[in-house]
Protein backbone atom coordinates (compact mmCIF):
# COMPACT_ATOMS: atom_id res chain seq x y z
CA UNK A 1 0.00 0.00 0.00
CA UNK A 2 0.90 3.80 -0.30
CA UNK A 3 2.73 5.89 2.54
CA UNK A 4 0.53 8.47 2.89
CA UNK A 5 2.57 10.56 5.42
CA UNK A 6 5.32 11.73 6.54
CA UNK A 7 7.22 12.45 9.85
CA UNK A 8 7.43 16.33 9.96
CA UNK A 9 7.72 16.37 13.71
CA UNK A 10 8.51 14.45 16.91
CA UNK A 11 9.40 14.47 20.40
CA UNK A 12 10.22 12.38 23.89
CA UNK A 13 10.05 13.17 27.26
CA UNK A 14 11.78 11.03 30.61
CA UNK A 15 10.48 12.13 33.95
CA UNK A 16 13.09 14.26 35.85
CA UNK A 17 13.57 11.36 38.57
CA UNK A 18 16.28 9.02 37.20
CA UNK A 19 15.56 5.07 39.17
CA UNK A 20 18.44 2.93 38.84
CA UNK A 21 18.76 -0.71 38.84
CA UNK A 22 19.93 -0.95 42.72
CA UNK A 23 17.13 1.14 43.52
CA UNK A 24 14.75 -1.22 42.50
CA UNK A 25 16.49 -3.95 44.05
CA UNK A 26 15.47 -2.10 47.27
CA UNK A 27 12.56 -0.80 46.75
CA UNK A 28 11.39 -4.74 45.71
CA UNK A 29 13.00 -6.06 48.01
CA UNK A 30 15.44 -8.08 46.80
CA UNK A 31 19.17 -8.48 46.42
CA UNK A 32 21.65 -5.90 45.22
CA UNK A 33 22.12 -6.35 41.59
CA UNK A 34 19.11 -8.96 41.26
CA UNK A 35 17.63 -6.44 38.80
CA UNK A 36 20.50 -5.77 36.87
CA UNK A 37 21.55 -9.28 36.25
CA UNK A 38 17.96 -10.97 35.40
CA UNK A 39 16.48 -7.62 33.14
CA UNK A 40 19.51 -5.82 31.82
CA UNK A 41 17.96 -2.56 32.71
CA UNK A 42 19.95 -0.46 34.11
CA UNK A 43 18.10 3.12 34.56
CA UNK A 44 14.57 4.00 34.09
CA UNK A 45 12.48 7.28 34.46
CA UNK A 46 9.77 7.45 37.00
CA UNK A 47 6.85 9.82 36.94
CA UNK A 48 6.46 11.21 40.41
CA UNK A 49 4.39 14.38 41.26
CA UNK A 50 4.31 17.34 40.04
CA UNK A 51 4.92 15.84 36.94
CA UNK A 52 1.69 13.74 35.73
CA UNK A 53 0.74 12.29 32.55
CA UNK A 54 -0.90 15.08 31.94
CA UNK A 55 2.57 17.36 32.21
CA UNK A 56 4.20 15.07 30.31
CA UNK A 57 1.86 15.09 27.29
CA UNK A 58 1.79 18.69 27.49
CA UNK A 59 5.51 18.30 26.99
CA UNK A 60 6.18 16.21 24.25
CA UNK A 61 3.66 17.94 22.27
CA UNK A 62 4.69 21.08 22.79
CA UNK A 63 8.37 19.76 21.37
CA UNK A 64 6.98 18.25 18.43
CA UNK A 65 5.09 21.31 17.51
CA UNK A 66 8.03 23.28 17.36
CA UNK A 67 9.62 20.58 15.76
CA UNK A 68 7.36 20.44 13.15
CA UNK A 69 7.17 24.65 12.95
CA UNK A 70 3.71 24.21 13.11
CA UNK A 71 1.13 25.69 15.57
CA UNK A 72 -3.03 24.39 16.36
CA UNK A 73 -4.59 25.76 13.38
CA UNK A 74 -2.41 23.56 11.58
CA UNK A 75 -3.71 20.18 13.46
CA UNK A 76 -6.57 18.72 11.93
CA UNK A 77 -7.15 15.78 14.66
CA UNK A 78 -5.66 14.58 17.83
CA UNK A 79 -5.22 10.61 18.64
CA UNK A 80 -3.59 9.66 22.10
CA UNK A 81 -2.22 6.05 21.63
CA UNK A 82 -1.19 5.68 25.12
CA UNK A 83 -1.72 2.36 27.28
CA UNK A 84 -2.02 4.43 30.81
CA UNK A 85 -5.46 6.53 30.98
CA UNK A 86 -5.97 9.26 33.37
CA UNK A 87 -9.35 8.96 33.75
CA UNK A 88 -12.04 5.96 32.46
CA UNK A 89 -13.92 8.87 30.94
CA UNK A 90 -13.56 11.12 28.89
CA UNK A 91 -10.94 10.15 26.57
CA UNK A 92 -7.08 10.75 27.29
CA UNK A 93 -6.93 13.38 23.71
CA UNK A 94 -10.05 15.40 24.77
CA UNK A 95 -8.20 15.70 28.62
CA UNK A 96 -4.86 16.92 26.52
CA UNK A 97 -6.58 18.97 24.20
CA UNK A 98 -8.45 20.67 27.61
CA UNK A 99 -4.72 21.60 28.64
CA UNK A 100 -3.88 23.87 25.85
CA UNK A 101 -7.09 25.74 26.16
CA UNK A 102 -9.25 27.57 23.76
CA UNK A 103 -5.67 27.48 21.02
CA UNK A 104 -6.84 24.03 20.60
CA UNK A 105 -10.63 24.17 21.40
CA UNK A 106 -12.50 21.95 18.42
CA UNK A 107 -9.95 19.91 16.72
CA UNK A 108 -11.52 16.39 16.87
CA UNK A 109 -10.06 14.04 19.41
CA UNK A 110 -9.34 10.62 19.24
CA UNK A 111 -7.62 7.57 21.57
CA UNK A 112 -6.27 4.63 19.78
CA UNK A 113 -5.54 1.74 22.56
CA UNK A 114 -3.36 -1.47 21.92
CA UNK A 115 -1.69 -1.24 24.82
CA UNK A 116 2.63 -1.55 23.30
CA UNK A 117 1.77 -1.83 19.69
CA UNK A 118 -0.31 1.70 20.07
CA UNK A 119 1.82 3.89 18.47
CA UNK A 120 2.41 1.24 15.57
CA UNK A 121 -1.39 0.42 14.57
CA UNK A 122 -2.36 4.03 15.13
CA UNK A 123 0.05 5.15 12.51
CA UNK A 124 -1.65 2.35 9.89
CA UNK A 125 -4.65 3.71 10.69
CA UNK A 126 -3.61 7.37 10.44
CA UNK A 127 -2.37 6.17 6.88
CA UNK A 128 -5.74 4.84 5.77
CA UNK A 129 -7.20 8.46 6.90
CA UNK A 130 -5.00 10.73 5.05
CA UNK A 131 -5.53 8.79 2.28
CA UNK A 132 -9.13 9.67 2.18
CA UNK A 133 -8.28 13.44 2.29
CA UNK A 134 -10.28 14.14 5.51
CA UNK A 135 -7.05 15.26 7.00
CA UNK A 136 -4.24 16.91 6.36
CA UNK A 137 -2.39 16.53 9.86
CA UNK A 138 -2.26 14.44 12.47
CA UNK A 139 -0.62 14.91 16.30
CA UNK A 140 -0.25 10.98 17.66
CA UNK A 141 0.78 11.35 21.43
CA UNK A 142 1.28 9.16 24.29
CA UNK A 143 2.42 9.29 27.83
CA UNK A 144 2.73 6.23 29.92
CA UNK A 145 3.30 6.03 33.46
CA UNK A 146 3.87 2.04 33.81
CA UNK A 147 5.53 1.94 37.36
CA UNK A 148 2.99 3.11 39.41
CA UNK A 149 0.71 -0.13 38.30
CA UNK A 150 3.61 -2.43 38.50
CA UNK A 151 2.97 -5.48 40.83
CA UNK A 152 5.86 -5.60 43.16
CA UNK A 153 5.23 -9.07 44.22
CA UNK A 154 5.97 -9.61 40.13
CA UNK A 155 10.07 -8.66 39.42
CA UNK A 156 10.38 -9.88 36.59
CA UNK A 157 8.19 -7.18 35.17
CA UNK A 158 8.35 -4.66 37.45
CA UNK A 159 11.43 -4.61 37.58
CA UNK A 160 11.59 -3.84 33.25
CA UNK A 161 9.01 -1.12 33.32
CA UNK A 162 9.90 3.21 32.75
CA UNK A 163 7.95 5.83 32.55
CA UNK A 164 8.09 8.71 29.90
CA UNK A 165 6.23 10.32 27.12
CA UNK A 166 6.55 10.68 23.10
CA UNK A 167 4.59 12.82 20.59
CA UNK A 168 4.63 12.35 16.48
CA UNK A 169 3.41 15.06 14.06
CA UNK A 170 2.34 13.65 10.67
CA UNK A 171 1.55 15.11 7.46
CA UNK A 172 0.05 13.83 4.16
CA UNK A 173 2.31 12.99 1.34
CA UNK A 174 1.85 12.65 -1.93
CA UNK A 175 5.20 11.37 -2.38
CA UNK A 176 5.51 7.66 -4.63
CA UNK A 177 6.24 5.98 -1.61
CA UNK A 178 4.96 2.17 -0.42
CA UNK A 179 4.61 0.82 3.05
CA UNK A 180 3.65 -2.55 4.59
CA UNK A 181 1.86 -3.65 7.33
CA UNK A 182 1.08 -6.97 9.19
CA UNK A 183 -0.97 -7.57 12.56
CA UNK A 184 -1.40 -10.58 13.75
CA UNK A 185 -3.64 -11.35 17.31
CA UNK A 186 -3.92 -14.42 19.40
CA UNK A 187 -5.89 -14.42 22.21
CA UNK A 188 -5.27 -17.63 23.55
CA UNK A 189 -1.93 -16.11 25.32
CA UNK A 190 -4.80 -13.01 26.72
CA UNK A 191 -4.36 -13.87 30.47
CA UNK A 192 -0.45 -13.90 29.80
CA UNK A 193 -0.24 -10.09 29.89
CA UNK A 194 -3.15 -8.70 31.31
CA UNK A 195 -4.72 -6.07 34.32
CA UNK A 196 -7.97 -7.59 35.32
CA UNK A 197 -9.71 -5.20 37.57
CA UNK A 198 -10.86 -1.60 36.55
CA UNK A 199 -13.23 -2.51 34.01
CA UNK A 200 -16.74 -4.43 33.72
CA UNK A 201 -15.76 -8.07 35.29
CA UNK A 202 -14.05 -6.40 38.11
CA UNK A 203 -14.99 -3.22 38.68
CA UNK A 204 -12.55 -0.31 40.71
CA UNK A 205 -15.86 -0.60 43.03
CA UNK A 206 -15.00 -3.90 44.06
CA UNK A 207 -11.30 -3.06 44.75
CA UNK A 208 -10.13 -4.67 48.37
CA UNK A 209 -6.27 -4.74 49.49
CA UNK A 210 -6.81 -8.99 49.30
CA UNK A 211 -7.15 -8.36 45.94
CA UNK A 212 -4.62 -5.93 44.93
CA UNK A 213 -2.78 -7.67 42.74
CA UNK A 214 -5.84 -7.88 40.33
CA UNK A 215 -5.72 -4.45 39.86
CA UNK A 216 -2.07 -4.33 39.20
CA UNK A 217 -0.17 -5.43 36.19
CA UNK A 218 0.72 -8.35 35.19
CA UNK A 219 2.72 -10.28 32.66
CA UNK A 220 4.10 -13.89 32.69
CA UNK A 221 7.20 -13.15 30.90
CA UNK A 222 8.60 -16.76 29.69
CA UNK A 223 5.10 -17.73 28.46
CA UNK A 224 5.14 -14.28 26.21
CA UNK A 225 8.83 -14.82 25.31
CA UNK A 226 7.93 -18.51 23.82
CA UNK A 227 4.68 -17.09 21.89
CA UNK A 228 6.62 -13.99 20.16
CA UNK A 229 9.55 -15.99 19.68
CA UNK A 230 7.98 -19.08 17.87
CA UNK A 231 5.14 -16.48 16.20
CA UNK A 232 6.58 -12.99 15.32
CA UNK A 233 9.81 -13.87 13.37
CA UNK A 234 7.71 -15.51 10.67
CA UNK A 235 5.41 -12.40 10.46
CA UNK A 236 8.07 -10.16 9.88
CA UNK A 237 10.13 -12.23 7.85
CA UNK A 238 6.56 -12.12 5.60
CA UNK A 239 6.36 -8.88 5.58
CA UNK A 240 9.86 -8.08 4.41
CA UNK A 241 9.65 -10.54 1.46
CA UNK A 242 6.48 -8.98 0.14
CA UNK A 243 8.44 -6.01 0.62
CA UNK A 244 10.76 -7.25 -1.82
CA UNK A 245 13.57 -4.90 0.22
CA UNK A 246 17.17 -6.02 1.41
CA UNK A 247 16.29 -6.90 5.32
CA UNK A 248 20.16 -5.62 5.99
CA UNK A 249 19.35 -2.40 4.53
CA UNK A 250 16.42 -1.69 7.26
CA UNK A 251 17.02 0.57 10.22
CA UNK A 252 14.77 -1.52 12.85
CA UNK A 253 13.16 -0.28 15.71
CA UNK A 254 11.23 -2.77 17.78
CA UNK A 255 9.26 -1.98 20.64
CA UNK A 256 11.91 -2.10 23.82
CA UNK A 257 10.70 -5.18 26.00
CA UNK A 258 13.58 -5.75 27.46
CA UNK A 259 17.29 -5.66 26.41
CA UNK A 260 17.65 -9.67 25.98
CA UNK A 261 14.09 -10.08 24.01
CA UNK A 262 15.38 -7.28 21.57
CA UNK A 263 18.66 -8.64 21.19
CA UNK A 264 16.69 -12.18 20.69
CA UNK A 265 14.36 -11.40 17.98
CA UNK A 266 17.11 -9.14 16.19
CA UNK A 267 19.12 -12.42 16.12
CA UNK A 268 16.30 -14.51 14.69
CA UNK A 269 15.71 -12.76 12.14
CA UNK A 270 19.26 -11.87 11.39
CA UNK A 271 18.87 -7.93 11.45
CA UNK A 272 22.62 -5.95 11.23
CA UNK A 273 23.24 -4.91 14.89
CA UNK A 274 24.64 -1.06 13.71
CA UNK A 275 21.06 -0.94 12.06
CA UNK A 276 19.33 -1.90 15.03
CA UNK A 277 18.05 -0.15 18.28
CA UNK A 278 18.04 -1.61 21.52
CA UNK A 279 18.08 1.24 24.23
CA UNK A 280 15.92 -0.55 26.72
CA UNK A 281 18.71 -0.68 29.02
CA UNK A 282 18.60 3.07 29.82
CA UNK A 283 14.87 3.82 29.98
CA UNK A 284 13.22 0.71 30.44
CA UNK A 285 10.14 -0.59 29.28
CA UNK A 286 7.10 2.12 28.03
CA UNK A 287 5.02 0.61 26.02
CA UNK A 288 3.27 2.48 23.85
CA UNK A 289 5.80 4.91 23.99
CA UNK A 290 8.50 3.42 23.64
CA UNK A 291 8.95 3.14 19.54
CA UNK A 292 8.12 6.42 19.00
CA UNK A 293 10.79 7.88 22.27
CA UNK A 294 13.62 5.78 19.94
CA UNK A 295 12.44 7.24 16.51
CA UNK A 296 12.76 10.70 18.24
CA UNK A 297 15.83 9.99 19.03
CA UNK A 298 17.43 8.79 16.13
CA UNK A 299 15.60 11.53 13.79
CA UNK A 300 17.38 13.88 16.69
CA UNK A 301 20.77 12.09 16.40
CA UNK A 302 20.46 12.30 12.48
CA UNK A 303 21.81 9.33 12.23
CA UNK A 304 18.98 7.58 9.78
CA UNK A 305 19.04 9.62 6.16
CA UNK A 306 15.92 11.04 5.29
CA UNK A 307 13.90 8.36 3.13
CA UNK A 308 15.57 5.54 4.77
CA UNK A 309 13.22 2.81 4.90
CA UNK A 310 12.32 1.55 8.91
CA UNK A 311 11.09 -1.27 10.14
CA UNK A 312 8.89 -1.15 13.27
CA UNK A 313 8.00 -4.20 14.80
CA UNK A 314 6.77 -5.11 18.27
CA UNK A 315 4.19 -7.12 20.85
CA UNK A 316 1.39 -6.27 23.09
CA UNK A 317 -0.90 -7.72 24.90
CA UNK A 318 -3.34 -9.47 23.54
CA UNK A 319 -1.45 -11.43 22.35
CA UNK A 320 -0.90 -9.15 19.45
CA UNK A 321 2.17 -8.58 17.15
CA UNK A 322 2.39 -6.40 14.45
CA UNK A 323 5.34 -4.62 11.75
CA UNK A 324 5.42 -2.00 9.58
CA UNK A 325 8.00 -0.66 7.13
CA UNK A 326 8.00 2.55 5.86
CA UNK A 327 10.01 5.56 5.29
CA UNK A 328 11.52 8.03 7.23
């Protein structure tokens, strides 16, 4: 299919209060260096007040509007792909656009939930809608704060998870450009990576400290490892033969799960390691946010060319997987 867009602005935030590996250890109770030696992440970002998702989002799109040189007469529609909500109702983009006051009153809002692969199926949908002409640009933002629902009887995730913030500004194109997309879903693996209370089964209502740990997340790791190891190489490897492009040529960023599942899947499918990103280790684990934070960064560093072709891959919950290559 055709690219429809382009990246014309972006931006990342990381919370102000810098959590490193022995920290955790401590505040989790366990041994010095436990973290370090069973995650491989090193530092993370935690979101503690006065900063809020709200002050992050505020933040990043602030960045990527001046990025992009653009102001909010230029924004024709707001999506918030973030997995973290600050309130059940209304949505998270009509709360963001309420921050920025009457400068942003009216431009249609929008959240786009898939919990890690967020950012990556709300940019294939963005695609389909600037291909019908109904817009002409779109702000896709997210802010995540992940530790404050970690389960801390759980280590093995908790001890992965960051908090932070990232905001992409996309414009049609009418450049001769393709792109492809995959996403695959199987819900068998649903109770694998999953926060069962807050919604209709269990409602916050029915919240009691016996039950904590229902309303906190969690994730068996090794059972989500297996299913994206045996299912998402052959997705991707799909995807880059109907491509019909060189798979050493792609810059890769996949969603950072962890510094060892990265390194894994980059293995498998026998990506070039100076072409790859894998900066888990110094931010941790934030979902949603996490693919665009490392495309900032590298549009930032400059060290992609412009129209370099990038392949975006990652898991969520779900069990979903999806990829998508397209330009820069």
């Amino acid at each position: 299919m055709q690219q429809h867009f382009e990246f014309v602005g972006t931006a990342h935030y990381l919370p102000r209060k810098l959590l490193l590996a022995s920290e955790v250890d401590q505040r989790l109770g366990l041994e010095i260096g436990w973290t370090e030696k069973n995650t491989g992440v090193l530092a993370r970002y935690e979101c503690c007040e006065p900063e809020s998702l709200a002050t992050m989002a505020k933040q990043v799109v602030g960045q990527a509007m001046k990025n992009a040189q653009v102001d909010w007469p230029d924004i024709d529609l707001i999506i918030d792909c973030s997995t973290c909500r600050r309130q059940p109702i209304p949505i998270n983009a009509a709360l963001l656009q309420a921050e920025f006051g009457q400068a942003a009153a009216g431009i249609p809002c929008l959240d786009l939930q898939s919990t890690c692969l967020g950012f990556l199926c709300t940019l294939n949908v963005v695609n389909g809608l600037l291909a019908t002409d109904a817009y002409r640009q779109v702000l896709i933002v997210c802010a995540e704060a992940n530790l404050a629902g970690v389960n801390t009887n759980e280590p093995e995730s908790a001890a992965l998870m960051g908090d932070g913030a990232a905001a992409v500004i996309v414009r049609k194109s009418s450049a001769e450009r393709n792109c492809y997309f995959k996403h695959e879903t199987y819900a068998q693996y649903h109770r694998e990576c999953q926060v069962r209370g807050g919604g209709h089964d269990l409602p916050v209502f029915k919240y009691h400290q016996n039950a904590e740990a229902d309303f906190r997340f969690h994730m068996d790791g090794p059972a989500i490892y297996r299913a994206a190891l045996r299912l998402l190489p052959p997705m991707v490897n799909q995807l880059i033969q109907v491509s019909g492009l060189d798979r050493k040529l792609l810059h890769t960023i996949p969603h950072q799960a962890s510094p060892r599942a990265v390194e894994t899947i980059r293995r498998v499918l026998g990506l070039r390691r100076e072409k790859y990103e894998n900066r888990v280790a110094g931010m941790g684990n934030l979902a949603a946010a996490s693919i665009p934070t490392v495309l900032d960064i590298i549009r930032f560093e400059q060290s992609v060319a412009p129209a370099q072709s990038l392949l975006l891959l990652g898991t969520s919950a779900g069990y979903s997987q999806a990829a998508m290559i397209v330009s820069l």
